[in-house]
C-alpha atoms as a PDB file:
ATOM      1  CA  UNK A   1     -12.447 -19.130  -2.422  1.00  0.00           C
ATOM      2  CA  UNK A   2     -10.650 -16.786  -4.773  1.00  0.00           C
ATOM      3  CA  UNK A   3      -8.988 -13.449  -3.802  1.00  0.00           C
ATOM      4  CA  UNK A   4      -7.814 -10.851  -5.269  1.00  0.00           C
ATOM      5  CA  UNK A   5      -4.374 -10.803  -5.331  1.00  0.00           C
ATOM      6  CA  UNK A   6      -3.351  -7.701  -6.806  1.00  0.00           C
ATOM      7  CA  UNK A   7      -5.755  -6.407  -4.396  1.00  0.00           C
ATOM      8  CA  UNK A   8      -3.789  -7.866  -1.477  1.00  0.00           C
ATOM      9  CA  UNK A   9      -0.939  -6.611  -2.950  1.00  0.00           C
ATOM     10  CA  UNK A  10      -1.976  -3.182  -3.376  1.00  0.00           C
ATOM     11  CA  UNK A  11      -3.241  -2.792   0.193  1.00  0.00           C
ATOM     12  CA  UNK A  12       0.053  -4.117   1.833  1.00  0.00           C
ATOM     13  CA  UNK A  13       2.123  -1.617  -0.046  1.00  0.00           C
ATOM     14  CA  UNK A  14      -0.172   1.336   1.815  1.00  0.00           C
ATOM     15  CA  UNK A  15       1.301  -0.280   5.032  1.00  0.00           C
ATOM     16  CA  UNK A  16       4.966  -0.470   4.609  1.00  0.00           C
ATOM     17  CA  UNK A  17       7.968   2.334   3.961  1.00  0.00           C
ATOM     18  CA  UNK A  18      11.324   0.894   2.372  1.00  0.00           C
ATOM     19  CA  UNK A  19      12.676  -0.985   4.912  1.00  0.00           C
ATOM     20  CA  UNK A  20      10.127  -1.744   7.220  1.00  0.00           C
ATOM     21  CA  UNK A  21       9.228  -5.082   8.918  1.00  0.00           C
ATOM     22  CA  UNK A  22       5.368  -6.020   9.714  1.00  0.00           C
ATOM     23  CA  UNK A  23       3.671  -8.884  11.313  1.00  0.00           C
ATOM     24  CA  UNK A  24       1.071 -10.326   9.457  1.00  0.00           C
ATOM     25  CA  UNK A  25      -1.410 -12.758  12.308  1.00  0.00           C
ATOM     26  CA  UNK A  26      -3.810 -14.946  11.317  1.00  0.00           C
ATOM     27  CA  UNK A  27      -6.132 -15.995  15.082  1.00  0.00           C
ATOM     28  CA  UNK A  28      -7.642 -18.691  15.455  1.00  0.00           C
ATOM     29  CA  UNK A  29      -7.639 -20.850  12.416  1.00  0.00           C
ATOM     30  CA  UNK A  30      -9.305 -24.206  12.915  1.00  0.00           C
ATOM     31  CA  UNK A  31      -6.582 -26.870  12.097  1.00  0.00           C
ATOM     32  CA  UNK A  32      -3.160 -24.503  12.492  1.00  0.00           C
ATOM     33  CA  UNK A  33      -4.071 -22.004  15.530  1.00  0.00           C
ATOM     34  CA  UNK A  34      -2.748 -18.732  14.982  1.00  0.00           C
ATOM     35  CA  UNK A  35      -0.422 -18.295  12.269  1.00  0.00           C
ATOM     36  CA  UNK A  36       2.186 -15.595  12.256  1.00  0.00           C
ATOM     37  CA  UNK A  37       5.294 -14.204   9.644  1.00  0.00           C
ATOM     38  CA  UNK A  38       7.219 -10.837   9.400  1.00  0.00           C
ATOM     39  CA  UNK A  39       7.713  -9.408   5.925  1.00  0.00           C
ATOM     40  CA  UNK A  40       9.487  -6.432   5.017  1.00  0.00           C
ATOM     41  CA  UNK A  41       9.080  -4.057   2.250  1.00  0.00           C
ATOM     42  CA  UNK A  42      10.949  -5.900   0.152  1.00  0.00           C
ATOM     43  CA  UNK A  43       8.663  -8.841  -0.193  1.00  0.00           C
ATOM     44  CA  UNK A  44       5.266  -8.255  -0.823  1.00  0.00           C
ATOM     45  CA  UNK A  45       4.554 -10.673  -3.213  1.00  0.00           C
ATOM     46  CA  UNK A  46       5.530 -13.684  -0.317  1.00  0.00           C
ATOM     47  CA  UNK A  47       3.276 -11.782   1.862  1.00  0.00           C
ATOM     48  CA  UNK A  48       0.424 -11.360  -0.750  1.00  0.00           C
ATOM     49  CA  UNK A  49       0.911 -15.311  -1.423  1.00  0.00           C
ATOM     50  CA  UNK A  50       0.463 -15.669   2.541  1.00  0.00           C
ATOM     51  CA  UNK A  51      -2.508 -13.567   3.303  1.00  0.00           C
ATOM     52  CA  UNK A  52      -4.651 -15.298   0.187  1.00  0.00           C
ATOM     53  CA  UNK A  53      -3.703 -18.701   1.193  1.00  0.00           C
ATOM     54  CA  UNK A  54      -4.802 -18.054   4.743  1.00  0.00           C
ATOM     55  CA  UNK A  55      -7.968 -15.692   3.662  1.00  0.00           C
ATOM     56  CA  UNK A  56     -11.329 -17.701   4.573  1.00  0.00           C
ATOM     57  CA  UNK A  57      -9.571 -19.979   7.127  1.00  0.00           C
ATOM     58  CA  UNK A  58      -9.858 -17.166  10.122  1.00  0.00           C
ATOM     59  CA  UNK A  59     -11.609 -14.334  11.624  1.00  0.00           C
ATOM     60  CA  UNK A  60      -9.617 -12.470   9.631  1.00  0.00           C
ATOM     61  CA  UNK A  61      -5.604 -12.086   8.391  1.00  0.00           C
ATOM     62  CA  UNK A  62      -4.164  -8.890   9.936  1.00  0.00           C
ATOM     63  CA  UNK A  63      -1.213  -6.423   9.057  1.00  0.00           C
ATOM     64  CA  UNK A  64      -0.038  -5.181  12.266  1.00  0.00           C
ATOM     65  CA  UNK A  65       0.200  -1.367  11.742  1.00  0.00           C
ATOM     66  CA  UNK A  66       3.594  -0.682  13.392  1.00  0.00           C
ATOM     67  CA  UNK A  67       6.626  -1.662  11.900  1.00  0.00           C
ATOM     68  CA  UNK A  68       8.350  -4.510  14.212  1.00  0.00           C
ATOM     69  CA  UNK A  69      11.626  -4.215  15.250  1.00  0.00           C
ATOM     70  CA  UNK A  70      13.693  -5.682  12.220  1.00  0.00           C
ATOM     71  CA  UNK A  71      15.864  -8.584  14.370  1.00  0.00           C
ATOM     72  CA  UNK A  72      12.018 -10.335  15.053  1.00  0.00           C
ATOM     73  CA  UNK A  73      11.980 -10.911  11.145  1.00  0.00           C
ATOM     74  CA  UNK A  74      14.228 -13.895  12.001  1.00  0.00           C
ATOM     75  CA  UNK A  75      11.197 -15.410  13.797  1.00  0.00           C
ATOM     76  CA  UNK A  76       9.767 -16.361  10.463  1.00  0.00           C
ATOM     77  CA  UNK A  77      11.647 -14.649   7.369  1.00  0.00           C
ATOM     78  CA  UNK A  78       8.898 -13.158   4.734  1.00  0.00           C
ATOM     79  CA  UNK A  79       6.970 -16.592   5.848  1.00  0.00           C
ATOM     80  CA  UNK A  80       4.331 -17.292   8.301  1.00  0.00           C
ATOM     81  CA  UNK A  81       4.617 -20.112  10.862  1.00  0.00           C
ATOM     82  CA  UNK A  82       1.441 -22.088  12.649  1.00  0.00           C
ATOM     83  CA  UNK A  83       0.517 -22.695  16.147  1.00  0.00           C
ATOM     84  CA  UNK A  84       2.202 -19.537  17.794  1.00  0.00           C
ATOM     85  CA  UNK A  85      -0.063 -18.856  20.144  1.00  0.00           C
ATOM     86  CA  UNK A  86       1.111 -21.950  22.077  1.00  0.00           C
ATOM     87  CA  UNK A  87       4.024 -21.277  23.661  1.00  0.00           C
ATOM     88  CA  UNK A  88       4.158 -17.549  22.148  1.00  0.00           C
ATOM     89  CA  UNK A  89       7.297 -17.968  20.454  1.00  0.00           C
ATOM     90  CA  UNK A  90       7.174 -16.082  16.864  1.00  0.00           C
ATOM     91  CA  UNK A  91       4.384 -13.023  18.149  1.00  0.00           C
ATOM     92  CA  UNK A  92       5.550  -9.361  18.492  1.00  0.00           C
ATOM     93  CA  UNK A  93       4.293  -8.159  22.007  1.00  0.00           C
ATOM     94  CA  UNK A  94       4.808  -4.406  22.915  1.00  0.00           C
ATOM     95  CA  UNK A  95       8.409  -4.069  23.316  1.00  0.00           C
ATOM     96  CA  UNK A  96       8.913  -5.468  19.512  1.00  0.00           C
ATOM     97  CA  UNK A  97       7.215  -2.686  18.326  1.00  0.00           C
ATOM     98  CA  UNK A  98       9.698  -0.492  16.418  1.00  0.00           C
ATOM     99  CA  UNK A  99       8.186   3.055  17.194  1.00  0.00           C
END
C-alpha cells in the first residue's frame, strides 16, 4: 500500500509543541506484536518514515496525545521497537505521562 507521506507528516506536526516527546504504538501487528518509539518535535520525518512503514500491518498506528515524559525517549530514540507488549518494557503507562 502507498501512503501519503506528507500527509503523515502534516498530521504529526498538529500533535507536537517544540520540545515535546510522543509515543507512537502500533497493537497487534501479526508478525512483530505491538510496536512502539518516542519521537520528539524535532524528528518528524523518522516518525513519518515509521508510521507509513507500519500503516496496513495493524488496527491502526497511534500518536499518543500527551507528551511523555522526555527521559522515556531513551526507550527507543525517534525509532520504534517490536514485541513490547511482552514483557512491557518500552510502553508509557500513566505515570510517563508528562502533564
Amino acid at each position: 500500500m502507498n501512503f501519503d507521506k506528507a500527509e503523515i507528516e502534516r498530521t504529526l506536526k498538529l500533535f507536537f509543541e517544540p520540545g515535546e516527546v510522543r509515543e507512537m504504538r502500533v497493537p497487534e501487528t501479526k508478525r512483530d506484536g505491538t510496536v512502539s518509539g518516542y519521537f520528539d518535535s524535532d524528528h518528524l520525518a523518522e516518525g513519518t518514515k515509521a508510521a507509513a512503514q507500519w500503516s496496513g500491518q495493524a488496527p491502526g498506528v497511534y500518536i499518543l496525545p500527551n507528551p511523555c515524559k522526555s527521559e522515556l525517549h531513551a526507550r527507543a530514540y525517534n525509532c520504534v521497537k517490536t514485541h513490547v507488549k511482552k514483557p512491557r518494557r518500552a510502553m508509557t503507562s500513566s505515570v510517563g505521562v508528562g502533564c
